[in-house]
C-alpha atoms as a PDB file:
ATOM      1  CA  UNK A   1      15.464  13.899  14.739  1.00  0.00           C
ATOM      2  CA  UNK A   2      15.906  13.042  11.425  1.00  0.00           C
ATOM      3  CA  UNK A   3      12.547  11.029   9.268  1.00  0.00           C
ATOM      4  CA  UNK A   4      13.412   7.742   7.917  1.00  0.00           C
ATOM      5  CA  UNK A   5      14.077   7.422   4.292  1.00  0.00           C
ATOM      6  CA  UNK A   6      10.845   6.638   2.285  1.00  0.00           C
ATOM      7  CA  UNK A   7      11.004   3.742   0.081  1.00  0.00           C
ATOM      8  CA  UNK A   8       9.465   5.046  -3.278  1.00  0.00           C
ATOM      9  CA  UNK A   9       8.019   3.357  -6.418  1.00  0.00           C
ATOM     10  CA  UNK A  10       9.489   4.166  -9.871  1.00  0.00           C
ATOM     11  CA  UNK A  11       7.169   2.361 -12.345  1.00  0.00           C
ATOM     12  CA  UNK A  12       8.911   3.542 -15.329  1.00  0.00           C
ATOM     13  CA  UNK A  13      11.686   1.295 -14.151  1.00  0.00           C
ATOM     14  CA  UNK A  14       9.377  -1.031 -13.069  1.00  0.00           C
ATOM     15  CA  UNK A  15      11.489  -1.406  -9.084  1.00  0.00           C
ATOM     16  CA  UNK A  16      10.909   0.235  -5.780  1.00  0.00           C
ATOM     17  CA  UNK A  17      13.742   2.564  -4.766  1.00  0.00           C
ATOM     18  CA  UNK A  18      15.090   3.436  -1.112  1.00  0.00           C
ATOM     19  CA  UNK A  19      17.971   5.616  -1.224  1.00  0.00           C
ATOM     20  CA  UNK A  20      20.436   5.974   2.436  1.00  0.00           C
ATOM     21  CA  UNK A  21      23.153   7.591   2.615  1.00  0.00           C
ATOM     22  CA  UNK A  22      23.522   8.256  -0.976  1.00  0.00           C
ATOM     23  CA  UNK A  23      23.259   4.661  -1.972  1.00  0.00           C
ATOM     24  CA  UNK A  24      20.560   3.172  -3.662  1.00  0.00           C
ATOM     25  CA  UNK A  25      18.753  -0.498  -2.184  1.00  0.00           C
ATOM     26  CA  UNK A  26      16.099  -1.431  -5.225  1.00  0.00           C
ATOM     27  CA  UNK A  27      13.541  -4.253  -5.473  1.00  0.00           C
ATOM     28  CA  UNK A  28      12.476  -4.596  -9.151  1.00  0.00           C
ATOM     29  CA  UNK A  29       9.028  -6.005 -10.012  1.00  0.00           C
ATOM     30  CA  UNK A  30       6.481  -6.879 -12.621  1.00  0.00           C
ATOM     31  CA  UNK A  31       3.071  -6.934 -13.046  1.00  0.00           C
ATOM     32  CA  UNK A  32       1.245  -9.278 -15.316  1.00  0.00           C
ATOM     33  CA  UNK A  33      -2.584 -10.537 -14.921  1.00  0.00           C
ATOM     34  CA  UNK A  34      -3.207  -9.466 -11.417  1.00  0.00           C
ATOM     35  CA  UNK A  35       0.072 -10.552 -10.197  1.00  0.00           C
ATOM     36  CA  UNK A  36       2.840  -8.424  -8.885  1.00  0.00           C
ATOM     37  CA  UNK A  37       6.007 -10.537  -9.486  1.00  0.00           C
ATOM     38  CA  UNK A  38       8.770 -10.015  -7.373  1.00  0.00           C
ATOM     39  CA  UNK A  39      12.105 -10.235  -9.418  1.00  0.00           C
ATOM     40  CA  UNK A  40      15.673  -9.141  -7.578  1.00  0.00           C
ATOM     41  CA  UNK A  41      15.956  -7.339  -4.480  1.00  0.00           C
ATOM     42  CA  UNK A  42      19.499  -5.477  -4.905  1.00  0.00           C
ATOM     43  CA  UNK A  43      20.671  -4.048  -1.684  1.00  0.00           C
ATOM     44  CA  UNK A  44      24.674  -2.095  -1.347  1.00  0.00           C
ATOM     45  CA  UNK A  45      26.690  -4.422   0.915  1.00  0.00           C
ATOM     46  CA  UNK A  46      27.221  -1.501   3.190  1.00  0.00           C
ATOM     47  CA  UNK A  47      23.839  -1.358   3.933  1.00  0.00           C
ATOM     48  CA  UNK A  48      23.238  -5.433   4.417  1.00  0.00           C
ATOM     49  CA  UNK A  49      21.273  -6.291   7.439  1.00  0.00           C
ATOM     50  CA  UNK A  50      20.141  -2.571   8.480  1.00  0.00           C
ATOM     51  CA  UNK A  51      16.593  -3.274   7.144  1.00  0.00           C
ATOM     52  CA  UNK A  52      16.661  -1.655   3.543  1.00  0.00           C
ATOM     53  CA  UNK A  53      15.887  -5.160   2.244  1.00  0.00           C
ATOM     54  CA  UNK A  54      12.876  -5.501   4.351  1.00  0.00           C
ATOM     55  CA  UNK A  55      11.636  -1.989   3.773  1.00  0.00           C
ATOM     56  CA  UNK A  56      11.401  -3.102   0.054  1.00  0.00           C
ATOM     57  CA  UNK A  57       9.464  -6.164   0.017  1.00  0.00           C
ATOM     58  CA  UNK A  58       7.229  -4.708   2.902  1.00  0.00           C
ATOM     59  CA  UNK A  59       5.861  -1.681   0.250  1.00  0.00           C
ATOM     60  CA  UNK A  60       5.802  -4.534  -2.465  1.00  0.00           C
ATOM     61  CA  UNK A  61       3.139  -6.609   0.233  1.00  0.00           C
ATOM     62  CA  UNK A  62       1.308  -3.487   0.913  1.00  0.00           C
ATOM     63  CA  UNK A  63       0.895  -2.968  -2.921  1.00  0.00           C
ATOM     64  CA  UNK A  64      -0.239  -5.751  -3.800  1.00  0.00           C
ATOM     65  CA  UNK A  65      -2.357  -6.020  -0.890  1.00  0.00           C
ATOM     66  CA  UNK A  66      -3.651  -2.912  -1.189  1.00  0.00           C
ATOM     67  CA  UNK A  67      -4.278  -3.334  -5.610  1.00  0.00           C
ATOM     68  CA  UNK A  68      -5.584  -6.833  -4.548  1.00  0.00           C
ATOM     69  CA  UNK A  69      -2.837  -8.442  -6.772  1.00  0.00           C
ATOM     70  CA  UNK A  70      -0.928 -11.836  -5.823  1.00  0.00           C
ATOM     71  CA  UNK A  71       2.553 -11.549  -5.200  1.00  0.00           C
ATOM     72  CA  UNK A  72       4.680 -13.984  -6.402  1.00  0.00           C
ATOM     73  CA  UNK A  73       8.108 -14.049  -5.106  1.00  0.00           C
ATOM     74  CA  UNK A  74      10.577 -15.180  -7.502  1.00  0.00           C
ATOM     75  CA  UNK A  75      13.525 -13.152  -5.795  1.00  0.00           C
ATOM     76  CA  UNK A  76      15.198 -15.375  -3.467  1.00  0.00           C
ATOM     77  CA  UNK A  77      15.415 -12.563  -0.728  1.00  0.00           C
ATOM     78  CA  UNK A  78      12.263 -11.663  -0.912  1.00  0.00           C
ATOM     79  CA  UNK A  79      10.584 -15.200  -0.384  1.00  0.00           C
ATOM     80  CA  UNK A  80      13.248 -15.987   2.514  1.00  0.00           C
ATOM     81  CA  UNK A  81      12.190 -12.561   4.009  1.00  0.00           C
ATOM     82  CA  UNK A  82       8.113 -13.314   3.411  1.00  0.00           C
ATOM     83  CA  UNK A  83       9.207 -16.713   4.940  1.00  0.00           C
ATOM     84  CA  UNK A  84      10.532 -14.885   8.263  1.00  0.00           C
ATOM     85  CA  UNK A  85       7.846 -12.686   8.328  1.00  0.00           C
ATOM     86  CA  UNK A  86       4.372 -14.209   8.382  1.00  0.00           C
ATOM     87  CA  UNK A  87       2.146 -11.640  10.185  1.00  0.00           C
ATOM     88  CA  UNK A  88       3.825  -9.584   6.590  1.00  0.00           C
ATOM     89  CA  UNK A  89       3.049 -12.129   4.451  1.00  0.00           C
ATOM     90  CA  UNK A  90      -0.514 -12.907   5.382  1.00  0.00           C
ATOM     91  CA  UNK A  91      -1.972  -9.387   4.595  1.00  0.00           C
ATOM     92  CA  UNK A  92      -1.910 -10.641   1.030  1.00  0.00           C
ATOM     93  CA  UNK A  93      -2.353 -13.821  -1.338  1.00  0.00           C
ATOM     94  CA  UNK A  94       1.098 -14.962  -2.254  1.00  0.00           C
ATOM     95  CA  UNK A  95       2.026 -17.693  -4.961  1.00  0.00           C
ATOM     96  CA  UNK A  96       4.528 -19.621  -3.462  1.00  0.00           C
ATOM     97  CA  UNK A  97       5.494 -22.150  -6.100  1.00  0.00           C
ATOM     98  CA  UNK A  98       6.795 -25.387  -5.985  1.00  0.00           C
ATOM     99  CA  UNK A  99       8.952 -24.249  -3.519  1.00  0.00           C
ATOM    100  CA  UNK A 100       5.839 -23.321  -0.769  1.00  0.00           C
ATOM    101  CA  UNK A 101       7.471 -22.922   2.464  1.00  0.00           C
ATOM    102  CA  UNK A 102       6.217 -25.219   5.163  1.00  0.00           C
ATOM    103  CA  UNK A 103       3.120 -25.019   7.394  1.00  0.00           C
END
């Protein structure tokens, strides 16, 4: 049995990294003022919908969770995937926007 791969942080690029199969899913980021802004999640169409996406903004939550930062999801995948996700979502304060999702 093989281990999952490990989504990894790369501050230098400022973007979390998960590489499968040789190809490389990213989710880059920013931090300004105690908020960790979420900026593009890129993800190779051969690994769409197999969870690399998720993966991402999950370690972005539990960093800013755990750094007691807000997240702010400007990425349009991320916010639709926080949006999906509540029990996620509500381990840390997130700035929604204008564009809150419902109640």
């Amino acid at each position: 049995m093989t281990d999952a791969p490990h989504v990894t942080d790369n501050p230098e690029a400022g973007r979390f990294e998960l590489a499968v199969n040789g190809q490389l899913a990213e989710l880059t980021y920013r931090r300004r003022a105690g908020r960790f802004v979420l900026i593009h999640t890129g993800v190779p169409a051969s690994l769409g919908g197999r969870g690399p996406g998720g993966r991402l903004v999950t370690a972005a939550v539990d960093r800013a969770a755990a750094e007691g930062l807000t997240l702010v999801p400007l990425c349009s995948y991320a916010r639709a995937w926080l949006q999906r996700h509540p029990d996620t979502a509500a381990a840390v304060t997130i700035d929604w926007g204008e564009g809150r999702p419902p109640a």
